[in-house]
Protein backbone atom coordinates (compact mmCIF):
# COMPACT_ATOMS: atom_id res chain seq x y z
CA UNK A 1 22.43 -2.39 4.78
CA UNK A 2 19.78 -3.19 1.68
CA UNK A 3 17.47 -0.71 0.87
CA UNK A 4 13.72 -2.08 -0.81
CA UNK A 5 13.36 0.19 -3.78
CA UNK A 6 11.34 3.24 -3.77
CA UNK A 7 9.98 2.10 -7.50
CA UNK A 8 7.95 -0.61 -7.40
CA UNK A 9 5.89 -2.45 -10.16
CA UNK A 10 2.79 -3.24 -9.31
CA UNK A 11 1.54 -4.72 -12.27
CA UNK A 12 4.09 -7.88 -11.08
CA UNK A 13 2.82 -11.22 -9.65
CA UNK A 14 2.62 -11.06 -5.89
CA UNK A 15 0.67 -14.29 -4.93
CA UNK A 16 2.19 -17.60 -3.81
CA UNK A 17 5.16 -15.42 -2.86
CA UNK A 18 6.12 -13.72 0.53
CA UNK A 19 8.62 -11.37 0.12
CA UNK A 20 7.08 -9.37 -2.95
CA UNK A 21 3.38 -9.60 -1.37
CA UNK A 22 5.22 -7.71 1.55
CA UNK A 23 6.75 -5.21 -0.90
CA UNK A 24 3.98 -4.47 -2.47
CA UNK A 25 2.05 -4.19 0.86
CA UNK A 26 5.02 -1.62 1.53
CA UNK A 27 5.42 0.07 -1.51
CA UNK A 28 1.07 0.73 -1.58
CA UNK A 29 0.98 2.38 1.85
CA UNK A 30 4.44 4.66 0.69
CA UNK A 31 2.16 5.73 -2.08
CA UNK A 32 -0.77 6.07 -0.68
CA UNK A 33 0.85 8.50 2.02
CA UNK A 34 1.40 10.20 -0.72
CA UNK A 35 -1.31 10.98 -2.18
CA UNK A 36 -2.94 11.59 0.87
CA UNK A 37 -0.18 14.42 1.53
CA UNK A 38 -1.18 15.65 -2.26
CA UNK A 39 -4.36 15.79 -1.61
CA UNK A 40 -3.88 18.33 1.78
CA UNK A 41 -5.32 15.25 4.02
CA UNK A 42 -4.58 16.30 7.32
CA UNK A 43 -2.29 13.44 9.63
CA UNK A 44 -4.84 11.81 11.83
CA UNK A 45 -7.95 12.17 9.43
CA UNK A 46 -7.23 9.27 7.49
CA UNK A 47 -6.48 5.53 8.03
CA UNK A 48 -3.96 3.29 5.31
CA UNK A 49 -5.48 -0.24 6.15
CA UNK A 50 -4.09 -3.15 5.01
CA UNK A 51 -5.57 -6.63 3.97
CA UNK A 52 -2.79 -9.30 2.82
CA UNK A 53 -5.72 -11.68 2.05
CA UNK A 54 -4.73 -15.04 1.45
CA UNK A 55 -1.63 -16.67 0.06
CA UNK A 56 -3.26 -17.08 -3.80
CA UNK A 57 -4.12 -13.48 -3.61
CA UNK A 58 -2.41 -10.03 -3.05
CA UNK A 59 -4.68 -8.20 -0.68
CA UNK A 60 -5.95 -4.65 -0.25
CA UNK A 61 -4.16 -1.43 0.42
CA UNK A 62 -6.75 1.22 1.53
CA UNK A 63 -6.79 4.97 1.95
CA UNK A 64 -10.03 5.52 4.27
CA UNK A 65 -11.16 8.85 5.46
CA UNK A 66 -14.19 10.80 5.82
CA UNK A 67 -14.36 11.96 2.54
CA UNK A 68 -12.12 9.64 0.73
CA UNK A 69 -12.01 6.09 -0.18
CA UNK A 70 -9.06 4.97 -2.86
């Protein structure tokens, strides 16, 4: 079994291309859990949405709470 690695760099190219739009999709929520978990967010007082936007774009990767918008 492949594993998607934990480092990704998102300063690559994701448009026009599937697979690393999805990993970067991925890879934004994993750090945006993160941060919310630094930051002492509490589960269930914060939403990760997710635009993938169109295929010449990469989309949006949102940490939305109350008091927090990243």
């Amino acid at each position: 079994m492949s594993e998607i690695s934990s480092a990704f760099d998102f300063r690559k190219r994701v448009a026009y291309q599937k697979w690393p739009k999805r990993e970067f999709h991925l890879a934004a929520r994993r750090q945006l859990r993160r941060l919310a978990e630094a930051l002492g967010l509490a589960p269930g007082s914060y939403d990760i949405r997710n635009n993938a936007g169109g295929v010449a774009v990469s989309g949006e990767i949102v940490l939305y709470g109350a008091r927090v918008y990243v």
